[in-house]
C-alpha atoms as a PDB file:
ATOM      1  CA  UNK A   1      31.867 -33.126 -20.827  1.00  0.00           C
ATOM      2  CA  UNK A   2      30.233 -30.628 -22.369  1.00  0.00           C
ATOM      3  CA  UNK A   3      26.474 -29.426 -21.138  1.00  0.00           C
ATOM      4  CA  UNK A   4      25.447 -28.906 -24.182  1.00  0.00           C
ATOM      5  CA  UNK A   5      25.221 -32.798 -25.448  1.00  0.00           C
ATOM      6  CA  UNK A   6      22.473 -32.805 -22.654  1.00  0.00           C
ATOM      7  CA  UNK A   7      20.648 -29.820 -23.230  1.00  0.00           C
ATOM      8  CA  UNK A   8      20.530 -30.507 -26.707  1.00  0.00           C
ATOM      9  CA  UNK A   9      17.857 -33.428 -25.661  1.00  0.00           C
ATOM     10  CA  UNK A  10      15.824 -31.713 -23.953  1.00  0.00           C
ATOM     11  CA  UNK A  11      12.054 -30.433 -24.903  1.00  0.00           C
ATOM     12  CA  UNK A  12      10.949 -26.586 -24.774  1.00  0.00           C
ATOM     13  CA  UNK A  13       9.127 -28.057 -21.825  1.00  0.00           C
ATOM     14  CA  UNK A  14      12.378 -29.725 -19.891  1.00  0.00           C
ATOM     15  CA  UNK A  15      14.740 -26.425 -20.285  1.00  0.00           C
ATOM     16  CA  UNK A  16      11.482 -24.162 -18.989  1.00  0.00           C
ATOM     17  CA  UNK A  17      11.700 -26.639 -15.697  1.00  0.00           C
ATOM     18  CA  UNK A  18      15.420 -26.334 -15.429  1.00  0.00           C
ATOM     19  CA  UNK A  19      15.135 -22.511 -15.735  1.00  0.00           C
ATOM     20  CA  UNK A  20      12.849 -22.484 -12.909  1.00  0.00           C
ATOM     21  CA  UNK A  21      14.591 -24.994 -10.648  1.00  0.00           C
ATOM     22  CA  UNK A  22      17.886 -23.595 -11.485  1.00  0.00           C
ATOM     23  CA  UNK A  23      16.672 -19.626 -10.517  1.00  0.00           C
ATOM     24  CA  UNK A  24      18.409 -18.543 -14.018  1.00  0.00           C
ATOM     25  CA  UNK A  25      15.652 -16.608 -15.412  1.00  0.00           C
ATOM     26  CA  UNK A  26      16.322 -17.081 -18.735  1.00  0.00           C
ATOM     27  CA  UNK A  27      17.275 -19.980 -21.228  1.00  0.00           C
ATOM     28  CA  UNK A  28      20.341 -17.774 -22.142  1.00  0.00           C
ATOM     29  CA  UNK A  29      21.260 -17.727 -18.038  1.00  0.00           C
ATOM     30  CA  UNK A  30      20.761 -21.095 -18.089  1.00  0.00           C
ATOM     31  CA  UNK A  31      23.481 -21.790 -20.645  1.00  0.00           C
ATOM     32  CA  UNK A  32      25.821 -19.494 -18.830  1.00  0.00           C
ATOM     33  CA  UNK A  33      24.777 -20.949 -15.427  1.00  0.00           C
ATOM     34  CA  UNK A  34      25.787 -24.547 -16.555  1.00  0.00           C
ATOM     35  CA  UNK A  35      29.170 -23.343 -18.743  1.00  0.00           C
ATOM     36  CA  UNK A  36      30.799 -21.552 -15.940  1.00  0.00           C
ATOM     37  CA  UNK A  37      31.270 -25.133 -14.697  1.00  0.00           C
ATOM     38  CA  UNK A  38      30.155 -28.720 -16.047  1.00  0.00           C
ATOM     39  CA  UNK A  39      29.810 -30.094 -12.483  1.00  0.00           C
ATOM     40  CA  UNK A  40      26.557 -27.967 -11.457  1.00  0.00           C
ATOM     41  CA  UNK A  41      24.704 -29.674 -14.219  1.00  0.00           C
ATOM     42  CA  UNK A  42      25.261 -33.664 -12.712  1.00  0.00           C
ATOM     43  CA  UNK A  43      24.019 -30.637  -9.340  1.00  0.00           C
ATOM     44  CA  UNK A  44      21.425 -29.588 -11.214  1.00  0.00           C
ATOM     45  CA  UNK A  45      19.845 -32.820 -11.680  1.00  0.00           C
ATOM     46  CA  UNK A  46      20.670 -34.461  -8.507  1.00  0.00           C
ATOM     47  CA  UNK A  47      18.492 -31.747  -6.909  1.00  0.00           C
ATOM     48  CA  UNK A  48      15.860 -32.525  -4.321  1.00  0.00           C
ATOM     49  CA  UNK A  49      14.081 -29.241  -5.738  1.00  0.00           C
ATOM     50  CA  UNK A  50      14.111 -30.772  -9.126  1.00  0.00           C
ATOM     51  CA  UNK A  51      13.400 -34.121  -8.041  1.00  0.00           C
ATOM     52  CA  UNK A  52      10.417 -32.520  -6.511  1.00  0.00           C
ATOM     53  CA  UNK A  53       9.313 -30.815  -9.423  1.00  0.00           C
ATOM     54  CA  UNK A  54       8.942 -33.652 -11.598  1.00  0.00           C
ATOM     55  CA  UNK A  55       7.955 -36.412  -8.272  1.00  0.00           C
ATOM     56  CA  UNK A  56       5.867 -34.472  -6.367  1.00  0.00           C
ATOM     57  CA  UNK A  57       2.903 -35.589  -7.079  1.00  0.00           C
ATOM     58  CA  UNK A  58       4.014 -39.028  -7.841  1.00  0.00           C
ATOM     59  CA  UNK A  59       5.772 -41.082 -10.378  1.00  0.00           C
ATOM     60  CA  UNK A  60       2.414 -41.796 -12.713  1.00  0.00           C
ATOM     61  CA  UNK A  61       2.837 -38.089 -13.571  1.00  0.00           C
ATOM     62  CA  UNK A  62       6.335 -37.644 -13.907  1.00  0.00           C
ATOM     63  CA  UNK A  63       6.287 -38.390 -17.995  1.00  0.00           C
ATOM     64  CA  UNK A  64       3.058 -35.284 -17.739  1.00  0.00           C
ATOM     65  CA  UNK A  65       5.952 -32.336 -16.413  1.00  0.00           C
ATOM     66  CA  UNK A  66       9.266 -33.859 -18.419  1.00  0.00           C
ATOM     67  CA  UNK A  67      10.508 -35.816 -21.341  1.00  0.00           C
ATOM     68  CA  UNK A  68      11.700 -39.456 -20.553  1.00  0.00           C
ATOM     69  CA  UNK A  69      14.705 -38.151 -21.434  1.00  0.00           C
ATOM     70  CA  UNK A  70      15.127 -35.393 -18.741  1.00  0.00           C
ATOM     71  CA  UNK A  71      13.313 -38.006 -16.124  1.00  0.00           C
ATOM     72  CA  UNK A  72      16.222 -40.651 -16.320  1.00  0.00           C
ATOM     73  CA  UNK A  73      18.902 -38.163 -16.330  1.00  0.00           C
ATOM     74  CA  UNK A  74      17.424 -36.949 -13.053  1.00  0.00           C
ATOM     75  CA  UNK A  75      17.266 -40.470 -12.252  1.00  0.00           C
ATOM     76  CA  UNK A  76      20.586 -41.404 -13.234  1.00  0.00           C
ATOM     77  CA  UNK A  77      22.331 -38.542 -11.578  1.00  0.00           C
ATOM     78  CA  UNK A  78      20.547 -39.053  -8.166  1.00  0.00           C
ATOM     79  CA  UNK A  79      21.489 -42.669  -8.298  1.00  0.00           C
ATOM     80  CA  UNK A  80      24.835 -41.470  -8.758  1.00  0.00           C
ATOM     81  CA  UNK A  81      25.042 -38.917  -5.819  1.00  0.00           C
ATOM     82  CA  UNK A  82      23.164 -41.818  -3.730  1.00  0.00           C
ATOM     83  CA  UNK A  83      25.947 -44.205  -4.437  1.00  0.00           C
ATOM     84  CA  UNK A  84      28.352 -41.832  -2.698  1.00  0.00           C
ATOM     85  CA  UNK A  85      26.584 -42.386   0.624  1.00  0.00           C
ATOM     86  CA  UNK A  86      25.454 -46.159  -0.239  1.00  0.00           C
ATOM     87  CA  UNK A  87      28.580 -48.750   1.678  1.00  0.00           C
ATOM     88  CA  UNK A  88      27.099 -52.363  -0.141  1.00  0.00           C
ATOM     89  CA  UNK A  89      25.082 -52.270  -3.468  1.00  0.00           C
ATOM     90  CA  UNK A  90      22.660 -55.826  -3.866  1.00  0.00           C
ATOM     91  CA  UNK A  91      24.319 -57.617  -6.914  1.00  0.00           C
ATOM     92  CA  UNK A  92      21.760 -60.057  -9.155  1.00  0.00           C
ATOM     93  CA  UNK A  93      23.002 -64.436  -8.548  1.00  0.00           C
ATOM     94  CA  UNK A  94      19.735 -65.824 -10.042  1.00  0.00           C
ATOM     95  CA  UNK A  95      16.002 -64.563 -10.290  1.00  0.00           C
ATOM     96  CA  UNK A  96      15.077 -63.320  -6.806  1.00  0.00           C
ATOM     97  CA  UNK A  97      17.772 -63.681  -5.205  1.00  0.00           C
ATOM     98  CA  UNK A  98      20.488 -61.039  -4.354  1.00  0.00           C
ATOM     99  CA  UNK A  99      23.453 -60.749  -2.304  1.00  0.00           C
ATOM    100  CA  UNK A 100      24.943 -57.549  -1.021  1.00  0.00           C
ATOM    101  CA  UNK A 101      28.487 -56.759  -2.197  1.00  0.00           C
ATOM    102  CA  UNK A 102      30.479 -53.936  -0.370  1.00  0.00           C
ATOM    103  CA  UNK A 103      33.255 -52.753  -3.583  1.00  0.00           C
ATOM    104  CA  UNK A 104      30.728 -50.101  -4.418  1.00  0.00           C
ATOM    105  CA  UNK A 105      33.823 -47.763  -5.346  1.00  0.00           C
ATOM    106  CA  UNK A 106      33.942 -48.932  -9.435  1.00  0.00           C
ATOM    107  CA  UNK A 107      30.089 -47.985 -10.044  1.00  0.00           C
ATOM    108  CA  UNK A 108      30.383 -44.807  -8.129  1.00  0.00           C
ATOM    109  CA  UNK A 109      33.774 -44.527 -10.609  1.00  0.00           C
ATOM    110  CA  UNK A 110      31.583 -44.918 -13.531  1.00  0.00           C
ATOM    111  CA  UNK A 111      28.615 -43.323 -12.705  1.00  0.00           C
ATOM    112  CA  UNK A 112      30.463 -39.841 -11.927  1.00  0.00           C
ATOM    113  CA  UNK A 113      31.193 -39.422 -15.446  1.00  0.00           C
ATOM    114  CA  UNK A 114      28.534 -37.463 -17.439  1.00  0.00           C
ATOM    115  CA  UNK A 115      29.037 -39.024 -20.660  1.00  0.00           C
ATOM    116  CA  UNK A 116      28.048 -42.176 -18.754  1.00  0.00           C
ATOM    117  CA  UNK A 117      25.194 -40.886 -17.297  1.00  0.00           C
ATOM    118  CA  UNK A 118      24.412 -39.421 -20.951  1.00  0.00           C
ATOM    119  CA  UNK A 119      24.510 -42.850 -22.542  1.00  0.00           C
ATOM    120  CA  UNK A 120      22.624 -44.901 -19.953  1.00  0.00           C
ATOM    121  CA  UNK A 121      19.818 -41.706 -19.957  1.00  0.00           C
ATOM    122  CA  UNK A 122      18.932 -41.990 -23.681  1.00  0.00           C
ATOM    123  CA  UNK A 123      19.621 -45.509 -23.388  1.00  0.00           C
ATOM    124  CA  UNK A 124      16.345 -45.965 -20.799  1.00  0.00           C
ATOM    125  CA  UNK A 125      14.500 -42.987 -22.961  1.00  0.00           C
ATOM    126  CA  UNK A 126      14.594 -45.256 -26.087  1.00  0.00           C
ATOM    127  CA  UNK A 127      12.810 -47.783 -24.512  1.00  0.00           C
ATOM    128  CA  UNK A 128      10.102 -45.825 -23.758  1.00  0.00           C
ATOM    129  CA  UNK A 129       9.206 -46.147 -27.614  1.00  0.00           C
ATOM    130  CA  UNK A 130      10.055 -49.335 -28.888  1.00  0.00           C
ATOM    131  CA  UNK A 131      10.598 -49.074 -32.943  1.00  0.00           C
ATOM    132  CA  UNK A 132       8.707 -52.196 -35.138  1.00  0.00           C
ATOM    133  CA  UNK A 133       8.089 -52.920 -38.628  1.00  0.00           C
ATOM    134  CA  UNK A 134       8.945 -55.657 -41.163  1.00  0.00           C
ATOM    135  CA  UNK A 135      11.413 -56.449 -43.802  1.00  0.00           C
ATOM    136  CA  UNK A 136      12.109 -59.193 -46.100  1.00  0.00           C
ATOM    137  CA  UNK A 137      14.718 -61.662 -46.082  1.00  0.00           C
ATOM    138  CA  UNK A 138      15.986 -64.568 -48.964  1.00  0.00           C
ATOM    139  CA  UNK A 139      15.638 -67.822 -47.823  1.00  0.00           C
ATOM    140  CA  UNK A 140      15.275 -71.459 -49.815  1.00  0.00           C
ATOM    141  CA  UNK A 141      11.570 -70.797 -50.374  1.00  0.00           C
ATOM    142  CA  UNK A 142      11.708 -67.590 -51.723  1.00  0.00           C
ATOM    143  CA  UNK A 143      11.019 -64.017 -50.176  1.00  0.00           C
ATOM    144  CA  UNK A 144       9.428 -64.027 -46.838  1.00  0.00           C
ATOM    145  CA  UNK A 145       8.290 -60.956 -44.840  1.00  0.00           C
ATOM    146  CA  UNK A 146       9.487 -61.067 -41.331  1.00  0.00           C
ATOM    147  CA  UNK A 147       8.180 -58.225 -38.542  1.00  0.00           C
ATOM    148  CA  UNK A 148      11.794 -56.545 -36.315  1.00  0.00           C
ATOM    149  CA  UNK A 149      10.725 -55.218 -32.851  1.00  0.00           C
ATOM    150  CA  UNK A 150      13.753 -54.093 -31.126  1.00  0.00           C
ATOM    151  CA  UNK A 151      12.744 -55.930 -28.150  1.00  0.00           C
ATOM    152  CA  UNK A 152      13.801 -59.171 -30.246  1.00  0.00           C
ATOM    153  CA  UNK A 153      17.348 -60.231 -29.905  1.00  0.00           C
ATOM    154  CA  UNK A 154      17.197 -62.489 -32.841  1.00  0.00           C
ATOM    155  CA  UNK A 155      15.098 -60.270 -35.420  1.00  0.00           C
ATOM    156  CA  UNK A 156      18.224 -57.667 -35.072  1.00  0.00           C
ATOM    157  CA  UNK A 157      20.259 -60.283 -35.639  1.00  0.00           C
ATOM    158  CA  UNK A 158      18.651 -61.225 -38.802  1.00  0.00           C
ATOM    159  CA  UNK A 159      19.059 -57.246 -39.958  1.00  0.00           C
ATOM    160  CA  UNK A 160      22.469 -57.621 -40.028  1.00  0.00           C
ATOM    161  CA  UNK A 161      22.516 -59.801 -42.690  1.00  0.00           C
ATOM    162  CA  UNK A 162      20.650 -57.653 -44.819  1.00  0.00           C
ATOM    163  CA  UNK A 163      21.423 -53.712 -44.062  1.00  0.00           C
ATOM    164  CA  UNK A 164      23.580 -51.590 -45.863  1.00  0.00           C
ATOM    165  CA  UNK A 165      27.419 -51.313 -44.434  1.00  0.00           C
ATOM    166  CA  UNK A 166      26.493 -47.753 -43.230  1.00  0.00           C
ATOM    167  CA  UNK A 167      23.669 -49.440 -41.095  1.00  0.00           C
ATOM    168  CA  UNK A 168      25.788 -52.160 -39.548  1.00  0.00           C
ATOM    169  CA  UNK A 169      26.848 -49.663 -36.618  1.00  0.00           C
ATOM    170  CA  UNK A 170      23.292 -48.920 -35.730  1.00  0.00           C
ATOM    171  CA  UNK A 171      22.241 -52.574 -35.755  1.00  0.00           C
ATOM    172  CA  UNK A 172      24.905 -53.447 -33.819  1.00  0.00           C
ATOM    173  CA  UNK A 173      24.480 -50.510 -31.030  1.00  0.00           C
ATOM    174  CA  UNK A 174      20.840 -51.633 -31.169  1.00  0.00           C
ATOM    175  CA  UNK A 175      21.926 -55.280 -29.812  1.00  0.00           C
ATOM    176  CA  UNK A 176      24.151 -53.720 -27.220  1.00  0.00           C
ATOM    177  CA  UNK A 177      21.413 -51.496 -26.123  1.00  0.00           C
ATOM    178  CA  UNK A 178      18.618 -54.551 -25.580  1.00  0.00           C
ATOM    179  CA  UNK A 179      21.353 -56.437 -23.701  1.00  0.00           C
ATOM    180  CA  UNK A 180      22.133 -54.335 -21.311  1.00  0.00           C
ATOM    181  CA  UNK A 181      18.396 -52.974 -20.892  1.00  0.00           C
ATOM    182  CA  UNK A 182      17.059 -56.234 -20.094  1.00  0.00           C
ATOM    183  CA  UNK A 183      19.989 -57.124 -17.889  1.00  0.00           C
ATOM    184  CA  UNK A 184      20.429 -53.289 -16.232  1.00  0.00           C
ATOM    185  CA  UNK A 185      16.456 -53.260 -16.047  1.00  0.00           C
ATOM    186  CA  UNK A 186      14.758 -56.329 -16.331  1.00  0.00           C
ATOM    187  CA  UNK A 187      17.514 -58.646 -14.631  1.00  0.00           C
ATOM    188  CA  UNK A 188      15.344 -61.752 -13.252  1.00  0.00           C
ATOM    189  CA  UNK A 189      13.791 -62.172 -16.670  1.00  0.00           C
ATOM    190  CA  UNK A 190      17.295 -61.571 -18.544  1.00  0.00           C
ATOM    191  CA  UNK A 191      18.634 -64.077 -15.987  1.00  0.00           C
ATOM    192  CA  UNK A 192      16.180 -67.165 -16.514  1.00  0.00           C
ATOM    193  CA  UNK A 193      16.316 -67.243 -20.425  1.00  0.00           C
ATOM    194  CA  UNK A 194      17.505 -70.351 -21.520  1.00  0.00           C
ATOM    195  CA  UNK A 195      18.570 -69.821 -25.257  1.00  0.00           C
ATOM    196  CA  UNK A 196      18.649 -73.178 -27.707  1.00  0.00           C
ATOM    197  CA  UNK A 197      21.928 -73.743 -28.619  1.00  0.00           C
ATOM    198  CA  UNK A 198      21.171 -72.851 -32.141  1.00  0.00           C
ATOM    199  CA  UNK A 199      20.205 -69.368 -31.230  1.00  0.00           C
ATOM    200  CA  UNK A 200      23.436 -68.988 -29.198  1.00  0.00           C
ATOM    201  CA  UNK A 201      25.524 -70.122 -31.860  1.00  0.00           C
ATOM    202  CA  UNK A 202      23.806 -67.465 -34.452  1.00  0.00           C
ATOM    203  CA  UNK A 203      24.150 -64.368 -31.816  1.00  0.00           C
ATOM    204  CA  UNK A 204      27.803 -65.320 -31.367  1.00  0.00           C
ATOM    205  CA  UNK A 205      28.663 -65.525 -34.606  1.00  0.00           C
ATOM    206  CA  UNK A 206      26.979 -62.412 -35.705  1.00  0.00           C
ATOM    207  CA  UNK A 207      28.936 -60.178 -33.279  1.00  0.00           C
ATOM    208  CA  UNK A 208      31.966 -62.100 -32.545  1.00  0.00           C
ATOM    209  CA  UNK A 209      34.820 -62.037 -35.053  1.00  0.00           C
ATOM    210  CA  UNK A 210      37.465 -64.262 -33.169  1.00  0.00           C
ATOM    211  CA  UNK A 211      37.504 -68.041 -33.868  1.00  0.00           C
ATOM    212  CA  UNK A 212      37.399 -69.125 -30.024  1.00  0.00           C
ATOM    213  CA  UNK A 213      35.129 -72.111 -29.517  1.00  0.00           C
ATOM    214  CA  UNK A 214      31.303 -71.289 -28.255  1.00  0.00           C
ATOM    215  CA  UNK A 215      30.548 -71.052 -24.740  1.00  0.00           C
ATOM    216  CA  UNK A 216      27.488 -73.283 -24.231  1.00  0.00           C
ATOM    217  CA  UNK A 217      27.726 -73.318 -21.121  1.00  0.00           C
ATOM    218  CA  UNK A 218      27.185 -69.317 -20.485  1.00  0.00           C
ATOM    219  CA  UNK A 219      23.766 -68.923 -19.917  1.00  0.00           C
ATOM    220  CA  UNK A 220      21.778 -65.879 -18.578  1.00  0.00           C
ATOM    221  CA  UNK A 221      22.638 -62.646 -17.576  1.00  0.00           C
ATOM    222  CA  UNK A 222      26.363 -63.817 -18.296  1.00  0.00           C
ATOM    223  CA  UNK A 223      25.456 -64.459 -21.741  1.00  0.00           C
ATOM    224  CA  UNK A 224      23.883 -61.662 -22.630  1.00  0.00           C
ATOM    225  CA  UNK A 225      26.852 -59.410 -21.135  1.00  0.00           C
ATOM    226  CA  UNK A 226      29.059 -61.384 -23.480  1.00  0.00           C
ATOM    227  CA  UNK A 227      27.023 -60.606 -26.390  1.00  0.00           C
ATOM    228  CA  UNK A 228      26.609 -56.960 -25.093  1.00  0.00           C
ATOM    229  CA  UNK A 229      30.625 -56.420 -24.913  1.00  0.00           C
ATOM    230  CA  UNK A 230      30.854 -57.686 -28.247  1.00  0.00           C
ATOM    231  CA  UNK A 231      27.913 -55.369 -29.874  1.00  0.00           C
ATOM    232  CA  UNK A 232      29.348 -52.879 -28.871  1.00  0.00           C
ATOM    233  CA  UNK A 233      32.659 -53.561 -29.428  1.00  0.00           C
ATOM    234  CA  UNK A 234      31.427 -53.948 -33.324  1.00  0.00           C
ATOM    235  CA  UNK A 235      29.595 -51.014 -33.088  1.00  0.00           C
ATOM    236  CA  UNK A 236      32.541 -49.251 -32.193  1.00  0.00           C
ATOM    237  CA  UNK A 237      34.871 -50.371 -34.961  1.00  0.00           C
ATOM    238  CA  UNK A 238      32.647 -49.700 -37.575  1.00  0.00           C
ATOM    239  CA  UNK A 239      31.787 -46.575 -36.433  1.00  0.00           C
ATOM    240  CA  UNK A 240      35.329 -45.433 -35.827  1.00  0.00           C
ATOM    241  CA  UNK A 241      35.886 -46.636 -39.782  1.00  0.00           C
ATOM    242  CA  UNK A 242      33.036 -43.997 -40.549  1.00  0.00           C
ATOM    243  CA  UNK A 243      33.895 -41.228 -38.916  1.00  0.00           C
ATOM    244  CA  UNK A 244      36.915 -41.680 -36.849  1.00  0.00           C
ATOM    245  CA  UNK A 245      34.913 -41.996 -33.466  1.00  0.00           C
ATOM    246  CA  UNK A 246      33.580 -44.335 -31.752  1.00  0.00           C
ATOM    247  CA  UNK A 247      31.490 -41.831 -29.008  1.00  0.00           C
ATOM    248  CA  UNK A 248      30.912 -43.628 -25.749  1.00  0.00           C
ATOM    249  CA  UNK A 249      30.269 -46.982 -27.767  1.00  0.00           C
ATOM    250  CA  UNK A 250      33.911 -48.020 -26.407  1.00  0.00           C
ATOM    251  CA  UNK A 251      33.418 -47.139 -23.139  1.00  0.00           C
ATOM    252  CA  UNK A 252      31.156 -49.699 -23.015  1.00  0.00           C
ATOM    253  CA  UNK A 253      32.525 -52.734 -23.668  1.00  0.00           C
ATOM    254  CA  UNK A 254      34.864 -52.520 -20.921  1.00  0.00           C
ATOM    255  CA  UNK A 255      31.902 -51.169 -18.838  1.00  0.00           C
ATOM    256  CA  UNK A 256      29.190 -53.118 -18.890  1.00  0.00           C
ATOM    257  CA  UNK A 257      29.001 -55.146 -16.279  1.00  0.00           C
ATOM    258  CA  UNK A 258      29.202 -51.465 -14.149  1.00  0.00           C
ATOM    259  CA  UNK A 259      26.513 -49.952 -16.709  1.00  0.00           C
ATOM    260  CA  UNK A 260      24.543 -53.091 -16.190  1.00  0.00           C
ATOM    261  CA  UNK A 261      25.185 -52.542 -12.021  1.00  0.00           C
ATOM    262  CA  UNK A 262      24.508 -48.853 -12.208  1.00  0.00           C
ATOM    263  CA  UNK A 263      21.040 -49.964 -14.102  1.00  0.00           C
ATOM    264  CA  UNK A 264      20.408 -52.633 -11.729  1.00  0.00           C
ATOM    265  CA  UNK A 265      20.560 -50.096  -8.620  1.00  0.00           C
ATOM    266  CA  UNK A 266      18.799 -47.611 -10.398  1.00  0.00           C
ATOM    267  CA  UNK A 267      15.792 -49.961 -11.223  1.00  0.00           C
ATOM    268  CA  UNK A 268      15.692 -50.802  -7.157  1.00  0.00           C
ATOM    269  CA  UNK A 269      15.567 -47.292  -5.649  1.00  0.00           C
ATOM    270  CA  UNK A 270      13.501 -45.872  -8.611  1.00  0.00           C
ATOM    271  CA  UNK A 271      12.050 -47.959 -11.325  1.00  0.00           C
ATOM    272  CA  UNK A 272      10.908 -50.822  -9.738  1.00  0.00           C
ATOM    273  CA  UNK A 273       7.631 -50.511  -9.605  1.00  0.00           C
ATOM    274  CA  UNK A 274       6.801 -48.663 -12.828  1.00  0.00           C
ATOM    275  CA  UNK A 275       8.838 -51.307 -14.977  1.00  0.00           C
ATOM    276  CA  UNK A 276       5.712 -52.664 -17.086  1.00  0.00           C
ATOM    277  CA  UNK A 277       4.207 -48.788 -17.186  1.00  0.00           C
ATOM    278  CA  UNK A 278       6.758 -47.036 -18.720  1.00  0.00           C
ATOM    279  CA  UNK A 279       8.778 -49.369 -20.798  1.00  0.00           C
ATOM    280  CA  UNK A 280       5.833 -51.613 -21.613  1.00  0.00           C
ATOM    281  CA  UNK A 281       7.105 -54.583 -24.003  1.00  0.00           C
ATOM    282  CA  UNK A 282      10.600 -55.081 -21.146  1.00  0.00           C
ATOM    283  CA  UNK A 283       9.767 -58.619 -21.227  1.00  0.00           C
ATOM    284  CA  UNK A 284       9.616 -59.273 -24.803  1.00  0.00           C
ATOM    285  CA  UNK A 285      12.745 -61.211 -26.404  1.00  0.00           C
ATOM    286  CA  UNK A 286      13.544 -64.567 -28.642  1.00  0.00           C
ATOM    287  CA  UNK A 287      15.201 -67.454 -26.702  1.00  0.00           C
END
């Protein structure tokens, strides 16, 4: 993968640190630094020394030295690189509990590609701002005004009905994003939602074009990986009708559950306890 689809998200402020960690100089030896070979960037931002540029004073300042951006790709790849020494990995069964599982080998598979760690960086950025607004909608009694965070599973649902073809894609990525944030970051409160039939019948139907019978009995984190897949999976196709790509949207409907896994382990060594400070709403959903 190209370093360029990373530096291209970075602040004025993130490429000055990366100069500086990286003993390049310039933002021109920088470039050359990380083209000579893709692999010293996922280096790069494994670093202690960079770690320790943007954590050394403590995670309540991190966001003051970086973009979230450049702060979960740091994370991200330092998850990675800790995966290759890690022999079990604690995998969610129900709120508060865990059990350790030793076939670490598929997230350190998925996790070693950059694109992967690209995705699952801006995904956790995005959060950090939550978009909200209103729009109106057609129903028996008339026009009614109805307020979208994108916290709110069922609110994007509704948007689905009512944007343009050409917005369908990002609707749909949007609903593949909040699953697997909530279930990659917030797992014991993705877990313990218990969604009214009625609710799980309109999220199936609005991402799932086979006629298979509903799964009632799917509930939690299961649940929302099933809608996840399938968001995506839309996403995907209509994208791909756009513009003939599909981007890592594909990758992740086979990969979700080891997105989700790779998200779950990340939120244990690092997030854990800045959760509620820097994404805020996380516990906000319909069900």
């Amino acid at each position: 993968m190209d370093s360029r689809a990373y530096l291209e998200h970075l602040t004025e402020t993130d490429v000055a640190v990366l100069v500086e960690v990286s003993h390049t100089e310039t933002v021109a030896g920088l470039h050359t630094f990380l083209d000579e070979d893709n692999l010293r960037l996922r280096d790069l931002l494994a670093s202690d020394a960079l770690y320790d540029e943007l954590f050394g004073s403590g995670q309540h300042e991190a966001f003051l030295r970086a973009s979230p951006f450049l702060i979960f790709a740091v994370l991200i790849s330092r998850a990675h690189a800790d995966l290759g020494e890690t022999s079990f990995v604690e995998e969610w069964v129900s709120p508060l509990r865990r059990v350790p599982v030793f076939e670490v080998t598929p997230l350190r598979q998925f996790s070693a590609d950059l694109a992967h760690q690209l995705f699952l960086a801006e995904l956790l950025a995005s959060y950090t701002r939550v978009a909200s607004g209103s729009f109106w909608v057609h129903t028996p009694r008339g026009w009614q005004r109805r307020r979208y965070s994108e916290l709110d599973l069922m609110r994007l649902v509704e948007m689905l009905n009512i944007v343009p073809e050409a917005q369908r894609a990002g609707v749909l990525r949007r609903l593949g994003d909040l699953t697997l944030f909530l279930t990659g970051v917030f797992p014991d409160f993705a877990g313990s939602r218990m969604f009214r039939p009625s609710y799980k019948k309109r999220l199936q139907s609005a991402v799932m074009s086979d006629e298979r019978p509903h799964e009632e009995e799917v509930s939690g984190l299961d649940f929302l990986e099933l809608i996840g897949r399938a968001s995506y999976h839309q996403a995907s196709l209509v994208a791909e009708r756009a513009s003939g790509s599909s981007g890592a949207l594909r990758d992740m409907v086979g990969g979700f559950g080891q997105a989700r896994r790779v998200l779950n382990f990340v939120t244990d060594r690092y997030l854990f306890s800045f959760r509620e400070q820097w994404f805020g709403l996380g516990h906000r959903s319909d069900g």
